[in-house]
PDB file of N, CA and C in Angstrom:
ATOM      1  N   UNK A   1      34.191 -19.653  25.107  1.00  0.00           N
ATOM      2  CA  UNK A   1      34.572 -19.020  23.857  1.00  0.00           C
ATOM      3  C   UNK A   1      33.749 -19.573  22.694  1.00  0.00           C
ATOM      4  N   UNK A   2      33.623 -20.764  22.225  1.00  0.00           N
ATOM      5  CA  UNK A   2      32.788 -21.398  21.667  1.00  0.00           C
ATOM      6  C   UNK A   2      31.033 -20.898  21.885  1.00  0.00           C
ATOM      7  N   UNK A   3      30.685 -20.454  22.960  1.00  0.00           N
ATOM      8  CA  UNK A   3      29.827 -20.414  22.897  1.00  0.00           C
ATOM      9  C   UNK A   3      29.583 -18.767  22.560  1.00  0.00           C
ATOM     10  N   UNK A   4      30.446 -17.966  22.653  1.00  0.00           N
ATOM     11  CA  UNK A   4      30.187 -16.936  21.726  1.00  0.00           C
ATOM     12  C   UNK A   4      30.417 -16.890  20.649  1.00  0.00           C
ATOM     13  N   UNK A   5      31.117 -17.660  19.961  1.00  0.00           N
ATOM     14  CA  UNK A   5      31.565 -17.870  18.402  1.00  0.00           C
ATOM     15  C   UNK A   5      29.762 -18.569  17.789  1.00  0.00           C
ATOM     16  N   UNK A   6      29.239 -19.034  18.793  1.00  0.00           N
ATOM     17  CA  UNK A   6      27.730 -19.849  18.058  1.00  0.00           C
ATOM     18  C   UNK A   6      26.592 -18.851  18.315  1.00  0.00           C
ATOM     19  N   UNK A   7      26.898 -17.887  19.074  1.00  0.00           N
ATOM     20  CA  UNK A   7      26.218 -16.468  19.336  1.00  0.00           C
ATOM     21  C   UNK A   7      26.041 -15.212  18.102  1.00  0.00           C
ATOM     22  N   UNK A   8      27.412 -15.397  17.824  1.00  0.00           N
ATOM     23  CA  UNK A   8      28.221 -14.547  17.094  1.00  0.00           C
ATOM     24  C   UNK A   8      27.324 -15.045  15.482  1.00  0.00           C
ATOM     25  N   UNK A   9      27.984 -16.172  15.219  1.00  0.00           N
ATOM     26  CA  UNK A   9      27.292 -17.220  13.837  1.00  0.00           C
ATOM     27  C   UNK A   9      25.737 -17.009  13.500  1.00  0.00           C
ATOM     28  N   UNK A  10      24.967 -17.242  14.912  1.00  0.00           N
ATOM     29  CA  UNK A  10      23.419 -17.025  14.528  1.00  0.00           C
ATOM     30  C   UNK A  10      23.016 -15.678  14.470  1.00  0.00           C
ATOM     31  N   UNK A  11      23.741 -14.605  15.054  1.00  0.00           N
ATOM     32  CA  UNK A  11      23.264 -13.700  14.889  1.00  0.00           C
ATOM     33  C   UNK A  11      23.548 -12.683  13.476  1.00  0.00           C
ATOM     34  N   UNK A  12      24.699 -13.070  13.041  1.00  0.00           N
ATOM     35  CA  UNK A  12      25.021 -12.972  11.387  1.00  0.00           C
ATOM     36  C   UNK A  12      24.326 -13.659  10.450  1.00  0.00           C
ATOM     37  N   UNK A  13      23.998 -14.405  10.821  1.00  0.00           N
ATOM     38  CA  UNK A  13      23.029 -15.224   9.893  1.00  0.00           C
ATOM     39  C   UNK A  13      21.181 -14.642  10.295  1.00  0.00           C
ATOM     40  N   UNK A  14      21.158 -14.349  10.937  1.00  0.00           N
ATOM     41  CA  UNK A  14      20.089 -13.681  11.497  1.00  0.00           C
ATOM     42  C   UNK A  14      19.461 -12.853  10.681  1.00  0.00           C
ATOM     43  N   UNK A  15      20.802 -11.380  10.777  1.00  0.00           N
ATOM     44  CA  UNK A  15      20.921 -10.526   9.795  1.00  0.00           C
ATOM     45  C   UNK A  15      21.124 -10.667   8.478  1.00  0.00           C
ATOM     46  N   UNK A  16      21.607 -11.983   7.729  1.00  0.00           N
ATOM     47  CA  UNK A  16      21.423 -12.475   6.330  1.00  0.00           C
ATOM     48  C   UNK A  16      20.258 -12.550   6.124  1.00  0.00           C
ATOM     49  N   UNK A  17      19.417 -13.214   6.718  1.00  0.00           N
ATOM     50  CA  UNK A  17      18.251 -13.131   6.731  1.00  0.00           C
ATOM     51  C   UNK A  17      17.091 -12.648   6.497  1.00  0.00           C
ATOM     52  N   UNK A  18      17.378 -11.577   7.252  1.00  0.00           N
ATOM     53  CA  UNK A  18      16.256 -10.403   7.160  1.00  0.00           C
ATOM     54  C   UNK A  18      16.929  -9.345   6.721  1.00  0.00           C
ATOM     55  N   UNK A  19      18.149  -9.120   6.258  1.00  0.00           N
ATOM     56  CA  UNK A  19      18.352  -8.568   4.425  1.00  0.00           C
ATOM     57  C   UNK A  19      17.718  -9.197   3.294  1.00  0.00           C
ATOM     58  N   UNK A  20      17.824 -10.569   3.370  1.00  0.00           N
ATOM     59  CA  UNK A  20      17.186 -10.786   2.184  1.00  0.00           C
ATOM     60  C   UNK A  20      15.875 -10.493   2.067  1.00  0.00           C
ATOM     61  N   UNK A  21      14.767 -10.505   3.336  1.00  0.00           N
ATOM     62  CA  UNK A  21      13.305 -10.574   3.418  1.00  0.00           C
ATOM     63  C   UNK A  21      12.813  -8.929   2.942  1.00  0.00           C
ATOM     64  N   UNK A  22      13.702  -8.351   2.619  1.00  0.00           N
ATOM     65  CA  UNK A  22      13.382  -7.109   2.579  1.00  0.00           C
ATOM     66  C   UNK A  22      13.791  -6.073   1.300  1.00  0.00           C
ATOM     67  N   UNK A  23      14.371  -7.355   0.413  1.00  0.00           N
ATOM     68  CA  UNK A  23      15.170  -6.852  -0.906  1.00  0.00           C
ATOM     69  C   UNK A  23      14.222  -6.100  -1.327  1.00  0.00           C
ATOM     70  N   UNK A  24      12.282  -6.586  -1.655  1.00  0.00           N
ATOM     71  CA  UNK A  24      11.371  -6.400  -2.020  1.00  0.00           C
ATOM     72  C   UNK A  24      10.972  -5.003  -2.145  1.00  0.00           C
ATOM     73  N   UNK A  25      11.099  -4.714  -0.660  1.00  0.00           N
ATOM     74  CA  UNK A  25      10.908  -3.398  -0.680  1.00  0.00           C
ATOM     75  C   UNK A  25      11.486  -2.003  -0.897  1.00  0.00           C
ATOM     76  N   UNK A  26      12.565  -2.415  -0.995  1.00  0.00           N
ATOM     77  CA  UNK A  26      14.054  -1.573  -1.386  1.00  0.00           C
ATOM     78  C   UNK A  26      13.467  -0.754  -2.706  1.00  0.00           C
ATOM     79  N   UNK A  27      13.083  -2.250  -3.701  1.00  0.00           N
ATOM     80  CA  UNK A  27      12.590  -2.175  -5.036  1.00  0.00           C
ATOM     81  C   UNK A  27      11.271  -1.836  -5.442  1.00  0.00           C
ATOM     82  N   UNK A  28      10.673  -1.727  -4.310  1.00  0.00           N
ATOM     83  CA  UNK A  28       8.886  -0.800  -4.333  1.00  0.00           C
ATOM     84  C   UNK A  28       9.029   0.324  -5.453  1.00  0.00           C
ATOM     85  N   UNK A  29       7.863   0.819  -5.564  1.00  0.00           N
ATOM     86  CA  UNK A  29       7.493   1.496  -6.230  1.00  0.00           C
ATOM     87  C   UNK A  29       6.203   2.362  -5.826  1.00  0.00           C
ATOM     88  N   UNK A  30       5.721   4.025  -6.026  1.00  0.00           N
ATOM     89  CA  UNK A  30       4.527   4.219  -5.109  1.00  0.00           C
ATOM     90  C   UNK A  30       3.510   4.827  -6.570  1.00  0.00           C
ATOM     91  N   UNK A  31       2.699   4.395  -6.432  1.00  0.00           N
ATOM     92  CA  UNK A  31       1.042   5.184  -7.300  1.00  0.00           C
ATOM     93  C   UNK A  31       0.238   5.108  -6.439  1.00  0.00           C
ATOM     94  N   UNK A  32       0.029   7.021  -6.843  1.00  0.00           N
ATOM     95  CA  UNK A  32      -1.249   7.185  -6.159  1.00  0.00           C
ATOM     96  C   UNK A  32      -2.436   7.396  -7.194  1.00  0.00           C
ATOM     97  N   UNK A  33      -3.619   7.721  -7.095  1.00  0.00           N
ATOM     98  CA  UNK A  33      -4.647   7.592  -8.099  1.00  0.00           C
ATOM     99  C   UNK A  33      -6.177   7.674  -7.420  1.00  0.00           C
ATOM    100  N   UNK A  34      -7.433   7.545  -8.233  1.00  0.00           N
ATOM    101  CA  UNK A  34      -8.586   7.764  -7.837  1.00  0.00           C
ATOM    102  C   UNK A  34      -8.844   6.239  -8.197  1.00  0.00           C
ATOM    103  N   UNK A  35      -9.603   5.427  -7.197  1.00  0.00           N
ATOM    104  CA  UNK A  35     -10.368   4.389  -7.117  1.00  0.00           C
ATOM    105  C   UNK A  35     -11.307   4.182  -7.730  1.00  0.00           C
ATOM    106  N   UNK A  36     -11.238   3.471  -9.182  1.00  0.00           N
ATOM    107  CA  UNK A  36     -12.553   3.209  -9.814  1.00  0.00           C
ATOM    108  C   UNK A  36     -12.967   2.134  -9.629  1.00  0.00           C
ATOM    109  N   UNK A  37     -12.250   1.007  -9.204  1.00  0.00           N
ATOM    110  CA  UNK A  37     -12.827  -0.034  -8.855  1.00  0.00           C
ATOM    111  C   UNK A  37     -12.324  -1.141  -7.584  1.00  0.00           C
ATOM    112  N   UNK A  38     -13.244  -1.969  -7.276  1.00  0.00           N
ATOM    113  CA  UNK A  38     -12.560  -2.930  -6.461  1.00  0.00           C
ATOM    114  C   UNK A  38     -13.024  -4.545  -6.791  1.00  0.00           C
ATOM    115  N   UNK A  39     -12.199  -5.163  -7.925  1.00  0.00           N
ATOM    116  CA  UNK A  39     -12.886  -6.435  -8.216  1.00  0.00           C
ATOM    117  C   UNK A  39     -12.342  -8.081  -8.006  1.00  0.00           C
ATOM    118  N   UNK A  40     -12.796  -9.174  -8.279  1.00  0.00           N
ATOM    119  CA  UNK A  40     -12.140 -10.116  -8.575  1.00  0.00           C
ATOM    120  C   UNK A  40     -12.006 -10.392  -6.531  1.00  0.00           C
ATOM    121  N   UNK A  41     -13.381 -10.301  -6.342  1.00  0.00           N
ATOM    122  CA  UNK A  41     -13.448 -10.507  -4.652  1.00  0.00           C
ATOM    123  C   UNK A  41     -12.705  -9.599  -3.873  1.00  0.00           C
ATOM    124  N   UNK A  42     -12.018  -8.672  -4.599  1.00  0.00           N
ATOM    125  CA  UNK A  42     -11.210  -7.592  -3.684  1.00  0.00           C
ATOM    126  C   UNK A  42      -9.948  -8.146  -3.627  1.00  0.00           C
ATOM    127  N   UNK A  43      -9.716  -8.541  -5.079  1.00  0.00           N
ATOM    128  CA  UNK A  43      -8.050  -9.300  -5.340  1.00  0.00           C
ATOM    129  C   UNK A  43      -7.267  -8.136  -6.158  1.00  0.00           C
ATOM    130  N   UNK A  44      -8.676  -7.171  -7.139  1.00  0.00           N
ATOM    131  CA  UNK A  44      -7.795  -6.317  -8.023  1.00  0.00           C
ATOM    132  C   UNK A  44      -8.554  -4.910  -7.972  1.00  0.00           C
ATOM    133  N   UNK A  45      -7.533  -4.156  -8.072  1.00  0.00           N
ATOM    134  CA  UNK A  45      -7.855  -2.790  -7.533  1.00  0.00           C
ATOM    135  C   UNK A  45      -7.306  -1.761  -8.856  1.00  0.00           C
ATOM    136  N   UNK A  46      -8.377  -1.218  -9.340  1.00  0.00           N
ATOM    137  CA  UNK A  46      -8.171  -0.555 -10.360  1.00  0.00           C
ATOM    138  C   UNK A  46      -8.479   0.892 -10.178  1.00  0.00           C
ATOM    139  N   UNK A  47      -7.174   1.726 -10.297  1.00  0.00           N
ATOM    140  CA  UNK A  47      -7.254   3.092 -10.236  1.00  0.00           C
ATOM    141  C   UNK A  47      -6.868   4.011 -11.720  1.00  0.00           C
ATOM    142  N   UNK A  48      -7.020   5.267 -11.231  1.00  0.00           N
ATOM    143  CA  UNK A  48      -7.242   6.574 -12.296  1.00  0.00           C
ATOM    144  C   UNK A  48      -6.089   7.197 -11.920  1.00  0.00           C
ATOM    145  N   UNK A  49      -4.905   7.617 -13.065  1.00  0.00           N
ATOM    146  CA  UNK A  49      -3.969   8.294 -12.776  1.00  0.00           C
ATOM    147  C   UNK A  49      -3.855   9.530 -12.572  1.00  0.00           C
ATOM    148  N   UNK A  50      -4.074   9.814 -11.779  1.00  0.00           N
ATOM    149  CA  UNK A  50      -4.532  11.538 -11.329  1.00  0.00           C
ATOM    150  C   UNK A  50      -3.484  12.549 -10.906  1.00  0.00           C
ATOM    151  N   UNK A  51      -2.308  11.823 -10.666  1.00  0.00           N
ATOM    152  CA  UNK A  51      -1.310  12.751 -10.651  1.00  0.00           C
ATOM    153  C   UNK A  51       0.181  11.755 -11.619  1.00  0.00           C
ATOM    154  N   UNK A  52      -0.060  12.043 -12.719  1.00  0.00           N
ATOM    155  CA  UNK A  52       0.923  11.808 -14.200  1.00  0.00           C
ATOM    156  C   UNK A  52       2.145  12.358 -13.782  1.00  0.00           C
ATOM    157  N   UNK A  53       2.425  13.135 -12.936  1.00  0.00           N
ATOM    158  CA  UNK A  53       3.945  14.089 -13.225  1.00  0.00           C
ATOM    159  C   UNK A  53       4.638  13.325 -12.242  1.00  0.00           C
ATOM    160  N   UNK A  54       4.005  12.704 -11.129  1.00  0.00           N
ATOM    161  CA  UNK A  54       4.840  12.453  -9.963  1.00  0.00           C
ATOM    162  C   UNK A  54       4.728  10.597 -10.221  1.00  0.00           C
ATOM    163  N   UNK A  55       3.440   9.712 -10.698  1.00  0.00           N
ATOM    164  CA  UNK A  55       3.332   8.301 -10.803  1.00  0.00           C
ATOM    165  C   UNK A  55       4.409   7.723 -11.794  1.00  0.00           C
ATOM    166  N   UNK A  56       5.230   6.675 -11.613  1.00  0.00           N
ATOM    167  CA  UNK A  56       5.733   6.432 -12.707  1.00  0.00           C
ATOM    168  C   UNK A  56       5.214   5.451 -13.892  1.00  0.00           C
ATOM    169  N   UNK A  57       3.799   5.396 -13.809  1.00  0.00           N
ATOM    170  CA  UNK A  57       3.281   4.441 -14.528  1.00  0.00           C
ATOM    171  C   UNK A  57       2.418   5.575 -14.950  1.00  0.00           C
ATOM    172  N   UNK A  58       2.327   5.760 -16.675  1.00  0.00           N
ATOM    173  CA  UNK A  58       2.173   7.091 -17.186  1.00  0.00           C
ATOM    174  C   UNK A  58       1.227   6.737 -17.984  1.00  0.00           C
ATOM    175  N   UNK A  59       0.204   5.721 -18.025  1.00  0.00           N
ATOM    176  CA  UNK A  59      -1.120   4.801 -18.641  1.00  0.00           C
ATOM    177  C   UNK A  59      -2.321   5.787 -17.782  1.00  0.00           C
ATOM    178  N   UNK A  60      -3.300   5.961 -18.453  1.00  0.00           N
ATOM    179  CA  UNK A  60      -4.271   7.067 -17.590  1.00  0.00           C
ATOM    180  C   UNK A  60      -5.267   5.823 -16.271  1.00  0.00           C
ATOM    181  N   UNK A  61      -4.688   4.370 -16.494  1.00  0.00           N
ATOM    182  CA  UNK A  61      -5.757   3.903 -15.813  1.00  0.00           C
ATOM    183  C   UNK A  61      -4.476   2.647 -15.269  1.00  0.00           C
ATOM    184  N   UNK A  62      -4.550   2.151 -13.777  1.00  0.00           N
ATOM    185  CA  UNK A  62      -3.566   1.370 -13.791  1.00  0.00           C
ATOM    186  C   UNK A  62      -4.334   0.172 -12.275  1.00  0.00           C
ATOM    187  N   UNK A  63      -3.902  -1.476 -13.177  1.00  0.00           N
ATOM    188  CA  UNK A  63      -4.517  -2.074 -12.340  1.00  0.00           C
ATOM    189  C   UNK A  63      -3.394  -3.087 -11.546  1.00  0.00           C
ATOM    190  N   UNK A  64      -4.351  -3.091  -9.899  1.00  0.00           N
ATOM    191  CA  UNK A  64      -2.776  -3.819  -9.091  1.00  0.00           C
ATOM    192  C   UNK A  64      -3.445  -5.267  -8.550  1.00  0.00           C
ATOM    193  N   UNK A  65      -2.504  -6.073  -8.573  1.00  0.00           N
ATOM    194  CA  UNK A  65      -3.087  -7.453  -7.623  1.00  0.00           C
ATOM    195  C   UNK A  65      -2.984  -6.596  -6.109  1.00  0.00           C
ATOM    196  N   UNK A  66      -4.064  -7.103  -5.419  1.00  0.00           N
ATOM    197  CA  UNK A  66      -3.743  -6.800  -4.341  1.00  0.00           C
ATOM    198  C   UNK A  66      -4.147  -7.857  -3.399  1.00  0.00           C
ATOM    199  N   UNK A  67      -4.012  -8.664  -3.929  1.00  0.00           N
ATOM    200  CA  UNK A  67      -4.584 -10.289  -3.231  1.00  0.00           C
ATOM    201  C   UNK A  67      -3.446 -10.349  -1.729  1.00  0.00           C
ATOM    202  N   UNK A  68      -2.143 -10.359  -1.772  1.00  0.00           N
ATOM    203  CA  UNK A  68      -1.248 -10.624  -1.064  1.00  0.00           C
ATOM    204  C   UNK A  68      -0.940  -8.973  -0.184  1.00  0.00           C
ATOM    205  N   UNK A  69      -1.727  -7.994  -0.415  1.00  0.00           N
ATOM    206  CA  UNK A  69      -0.724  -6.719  -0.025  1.00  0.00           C
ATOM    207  C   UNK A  69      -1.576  -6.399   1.528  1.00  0.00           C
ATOM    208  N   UNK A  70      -0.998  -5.449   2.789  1.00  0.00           N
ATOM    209  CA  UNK A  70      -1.637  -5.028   3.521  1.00  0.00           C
ATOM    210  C   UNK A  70      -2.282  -4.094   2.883  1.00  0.00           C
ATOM    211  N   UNK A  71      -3.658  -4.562   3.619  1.00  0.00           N
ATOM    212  CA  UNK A  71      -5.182  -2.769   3.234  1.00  0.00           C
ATOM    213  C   UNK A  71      -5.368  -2.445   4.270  1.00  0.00           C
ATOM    214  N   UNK A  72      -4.960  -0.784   4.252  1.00  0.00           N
ATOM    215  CA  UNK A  72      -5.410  -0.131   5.764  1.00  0.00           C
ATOM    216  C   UNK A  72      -7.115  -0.699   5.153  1.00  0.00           C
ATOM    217  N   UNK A  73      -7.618   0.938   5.676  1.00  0.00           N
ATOM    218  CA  UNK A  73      -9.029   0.851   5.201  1.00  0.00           C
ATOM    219  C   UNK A  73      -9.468   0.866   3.519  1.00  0.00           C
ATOM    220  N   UNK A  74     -10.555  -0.214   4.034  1.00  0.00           N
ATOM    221  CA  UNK A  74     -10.946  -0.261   2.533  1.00  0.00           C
ATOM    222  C   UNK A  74     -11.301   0.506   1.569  1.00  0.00           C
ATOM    223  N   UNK A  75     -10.696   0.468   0.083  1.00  0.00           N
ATOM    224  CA  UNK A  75     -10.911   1.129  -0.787  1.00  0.00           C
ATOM    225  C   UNK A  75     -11.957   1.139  -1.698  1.00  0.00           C
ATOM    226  N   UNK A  76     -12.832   2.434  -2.096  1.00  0.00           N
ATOM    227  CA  UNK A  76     -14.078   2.296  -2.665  1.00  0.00           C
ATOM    228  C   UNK A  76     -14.015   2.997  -3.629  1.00  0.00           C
ATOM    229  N   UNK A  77     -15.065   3.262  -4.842  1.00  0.00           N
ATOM    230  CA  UNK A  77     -14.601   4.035  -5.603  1.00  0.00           C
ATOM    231  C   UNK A  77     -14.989   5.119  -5.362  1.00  0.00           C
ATOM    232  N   UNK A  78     -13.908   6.199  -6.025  1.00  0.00           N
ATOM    233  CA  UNK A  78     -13.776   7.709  -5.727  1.00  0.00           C
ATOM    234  C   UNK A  78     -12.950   8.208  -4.749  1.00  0.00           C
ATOM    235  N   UNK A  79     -12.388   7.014  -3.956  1.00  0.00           N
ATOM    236  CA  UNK A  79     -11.219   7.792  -2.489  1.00  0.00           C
ATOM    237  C   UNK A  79      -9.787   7.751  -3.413  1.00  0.00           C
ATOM    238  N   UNK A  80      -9.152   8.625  -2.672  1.00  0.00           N
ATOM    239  CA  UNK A  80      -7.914   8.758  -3.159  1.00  0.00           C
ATOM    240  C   UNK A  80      -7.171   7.664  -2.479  1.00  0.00           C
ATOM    241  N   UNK A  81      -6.138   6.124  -3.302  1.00  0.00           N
ATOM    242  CA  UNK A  81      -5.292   5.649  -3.036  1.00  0.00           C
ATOM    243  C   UNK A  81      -3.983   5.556  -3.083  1.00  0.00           C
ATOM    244  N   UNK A  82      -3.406   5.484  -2.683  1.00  0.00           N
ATOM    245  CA  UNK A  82      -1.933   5.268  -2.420  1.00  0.00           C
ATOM    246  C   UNK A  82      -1.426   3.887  -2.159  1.00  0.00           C
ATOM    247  N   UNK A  83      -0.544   3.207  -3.557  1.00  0.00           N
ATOM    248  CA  UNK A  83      -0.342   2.008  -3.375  1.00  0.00           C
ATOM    249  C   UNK A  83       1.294   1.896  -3.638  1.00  0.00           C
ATOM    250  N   UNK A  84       1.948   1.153  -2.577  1.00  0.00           N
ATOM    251  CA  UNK A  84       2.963   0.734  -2.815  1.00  0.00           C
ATOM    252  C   UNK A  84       3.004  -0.666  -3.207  1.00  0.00           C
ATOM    253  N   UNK A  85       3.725  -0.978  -4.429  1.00  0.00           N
ATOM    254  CA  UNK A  85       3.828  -2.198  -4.775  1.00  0.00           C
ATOM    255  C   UNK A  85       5.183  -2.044  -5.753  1.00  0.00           C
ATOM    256  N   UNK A  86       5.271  -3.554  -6.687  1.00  0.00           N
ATOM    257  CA  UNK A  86       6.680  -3.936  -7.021  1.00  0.00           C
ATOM    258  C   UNK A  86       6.293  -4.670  -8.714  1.00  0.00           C
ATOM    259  N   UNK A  87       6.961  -4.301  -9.748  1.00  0.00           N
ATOM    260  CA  UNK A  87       6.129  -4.907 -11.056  1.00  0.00           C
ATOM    261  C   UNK A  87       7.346  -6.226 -11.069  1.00  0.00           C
ATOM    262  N   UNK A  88       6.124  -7.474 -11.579  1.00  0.00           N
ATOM    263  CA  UNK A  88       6.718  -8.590 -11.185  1.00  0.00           C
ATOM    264  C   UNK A  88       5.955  -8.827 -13.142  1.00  0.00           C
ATOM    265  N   UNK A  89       7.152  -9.098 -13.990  1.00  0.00           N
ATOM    266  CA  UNK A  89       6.524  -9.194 -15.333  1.00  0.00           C
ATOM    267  C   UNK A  89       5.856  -8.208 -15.660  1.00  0.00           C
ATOM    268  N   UNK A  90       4.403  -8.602 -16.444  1.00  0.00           N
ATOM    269  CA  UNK A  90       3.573  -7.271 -17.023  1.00  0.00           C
ATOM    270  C   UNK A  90       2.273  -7.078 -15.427  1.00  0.00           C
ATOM    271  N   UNK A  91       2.676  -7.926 -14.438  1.00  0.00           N
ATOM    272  CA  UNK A  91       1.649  -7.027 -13.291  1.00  0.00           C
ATOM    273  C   UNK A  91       2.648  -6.630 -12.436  1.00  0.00           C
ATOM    274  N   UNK A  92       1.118  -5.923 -11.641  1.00  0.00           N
ATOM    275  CA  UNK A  92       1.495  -4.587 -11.314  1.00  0.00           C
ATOM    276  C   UNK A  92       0.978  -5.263  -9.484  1.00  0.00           C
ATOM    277  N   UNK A  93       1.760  -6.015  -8.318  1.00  0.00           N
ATOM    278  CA  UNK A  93       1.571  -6.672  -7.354  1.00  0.00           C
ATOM    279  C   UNK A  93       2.065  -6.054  -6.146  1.00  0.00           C
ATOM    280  N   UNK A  94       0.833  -4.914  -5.254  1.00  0.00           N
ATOM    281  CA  UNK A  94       0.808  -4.264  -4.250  1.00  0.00           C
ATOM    282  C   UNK A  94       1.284  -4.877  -3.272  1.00  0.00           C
ATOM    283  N   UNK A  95       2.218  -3.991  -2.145  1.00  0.00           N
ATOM    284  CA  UNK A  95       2.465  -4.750  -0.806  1.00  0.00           C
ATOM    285  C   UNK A  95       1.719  -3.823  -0.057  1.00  0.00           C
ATOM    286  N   UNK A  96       1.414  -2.382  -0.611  1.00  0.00           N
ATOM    287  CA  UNK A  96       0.446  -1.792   0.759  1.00  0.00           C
ATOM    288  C   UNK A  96      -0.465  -0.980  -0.195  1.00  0.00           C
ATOM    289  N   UNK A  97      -1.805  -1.060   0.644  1.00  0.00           N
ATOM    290  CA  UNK A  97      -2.279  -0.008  -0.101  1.00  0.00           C
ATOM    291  C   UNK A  97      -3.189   0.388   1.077  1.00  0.00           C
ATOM    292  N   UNK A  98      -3.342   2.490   1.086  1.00  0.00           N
ATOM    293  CA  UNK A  98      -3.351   3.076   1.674  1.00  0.00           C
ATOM    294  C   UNK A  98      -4.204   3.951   1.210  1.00  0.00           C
ATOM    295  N   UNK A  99      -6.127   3.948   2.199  1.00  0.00           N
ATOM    296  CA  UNK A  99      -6.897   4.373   1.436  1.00  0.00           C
ATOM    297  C   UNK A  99      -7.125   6.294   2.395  1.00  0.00           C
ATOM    298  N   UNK A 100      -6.605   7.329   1.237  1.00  0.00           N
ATOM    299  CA  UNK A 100      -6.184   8.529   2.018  1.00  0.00           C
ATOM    300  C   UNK A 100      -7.318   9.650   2.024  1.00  0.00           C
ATOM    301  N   UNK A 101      -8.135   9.034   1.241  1.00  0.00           N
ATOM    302  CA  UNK A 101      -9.762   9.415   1.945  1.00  0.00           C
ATOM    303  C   UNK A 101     -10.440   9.560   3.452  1.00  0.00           C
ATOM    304  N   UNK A 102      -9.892   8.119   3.732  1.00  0.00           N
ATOM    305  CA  UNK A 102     -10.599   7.797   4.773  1.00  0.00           C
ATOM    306  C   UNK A 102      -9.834   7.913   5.697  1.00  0.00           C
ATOM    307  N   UNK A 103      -8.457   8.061   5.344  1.00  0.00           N
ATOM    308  CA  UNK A 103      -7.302   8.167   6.391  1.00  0.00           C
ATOM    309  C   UNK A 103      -7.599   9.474   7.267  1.00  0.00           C
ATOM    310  N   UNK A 104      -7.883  10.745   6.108  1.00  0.00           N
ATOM    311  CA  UNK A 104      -7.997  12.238   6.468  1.00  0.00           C
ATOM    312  C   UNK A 104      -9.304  11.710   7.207  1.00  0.00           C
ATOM    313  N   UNK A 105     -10.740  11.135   7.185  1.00  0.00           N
ATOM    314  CA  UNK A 105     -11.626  11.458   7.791  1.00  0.00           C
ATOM    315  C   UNK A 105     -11.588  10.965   8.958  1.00  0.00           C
ATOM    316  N   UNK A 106     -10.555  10.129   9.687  1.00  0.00           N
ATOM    317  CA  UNK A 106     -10.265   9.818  10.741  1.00  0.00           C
ATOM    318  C   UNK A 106      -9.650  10.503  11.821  1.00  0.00           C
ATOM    319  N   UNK A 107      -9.083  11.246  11.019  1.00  0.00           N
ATOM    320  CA  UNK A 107      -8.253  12.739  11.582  1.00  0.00           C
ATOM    321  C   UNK A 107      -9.120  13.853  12.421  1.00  0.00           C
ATOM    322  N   UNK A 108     -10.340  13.590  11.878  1.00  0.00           N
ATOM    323  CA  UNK A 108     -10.808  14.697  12.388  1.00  0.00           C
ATOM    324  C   UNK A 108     -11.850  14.739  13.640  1.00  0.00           C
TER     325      UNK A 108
END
């Protein structure tokens, strides 16, 4: 009995766990945009707001850390990106970014 009660314990705590690891993303946020740049060793990724009605960041030019985020394929300028990330203060700190240029030319 005990030893399902210590079964029981780690596996609730388990799940505390990896609720918390995931608050982050709950609280994401998505911009998509045109790639004008890739700088700062490929830490900051600066895009063109190209679709205003649907981004909620309503600045015509918007820049993300992307030091810490997954990169499918790399972003260059002129592909269309798609970045999910989370505003931490006044930046703007990607967890994915998703280059949909190159995504479509893989498709084919």
């Amino acid at each position: 009995m005990t030893r399902k009660i210590s079964l029981l314990a780690m596996l609730v705590l388990a799940l505390a766990l990896a609720a918390g690891c995931t608050d982050g993303a709950r609280d994401s946020k998505v911009f998509q945009g045109v790639c004008l740049a890739v700088s700062d060793r490929g830490q900051t990724l600066k895009l063109t707001n190209h679709q205003p009605k649907l981004n909620l960041i309503k600045t015509p030019e918007a820049s993300f850390d992307i030091s810490k985020a997954k990169v499918g394929l790399t972003p260059e300028p002129g592909n269309v990106i798609r970045v999910s990330y989370l505003e931490k203060g006044d930046r703007l700190v990607a967890l994915k970014v998703m280059n949909i240029t190159k995504q479509d030319l893989r498709k084919k």
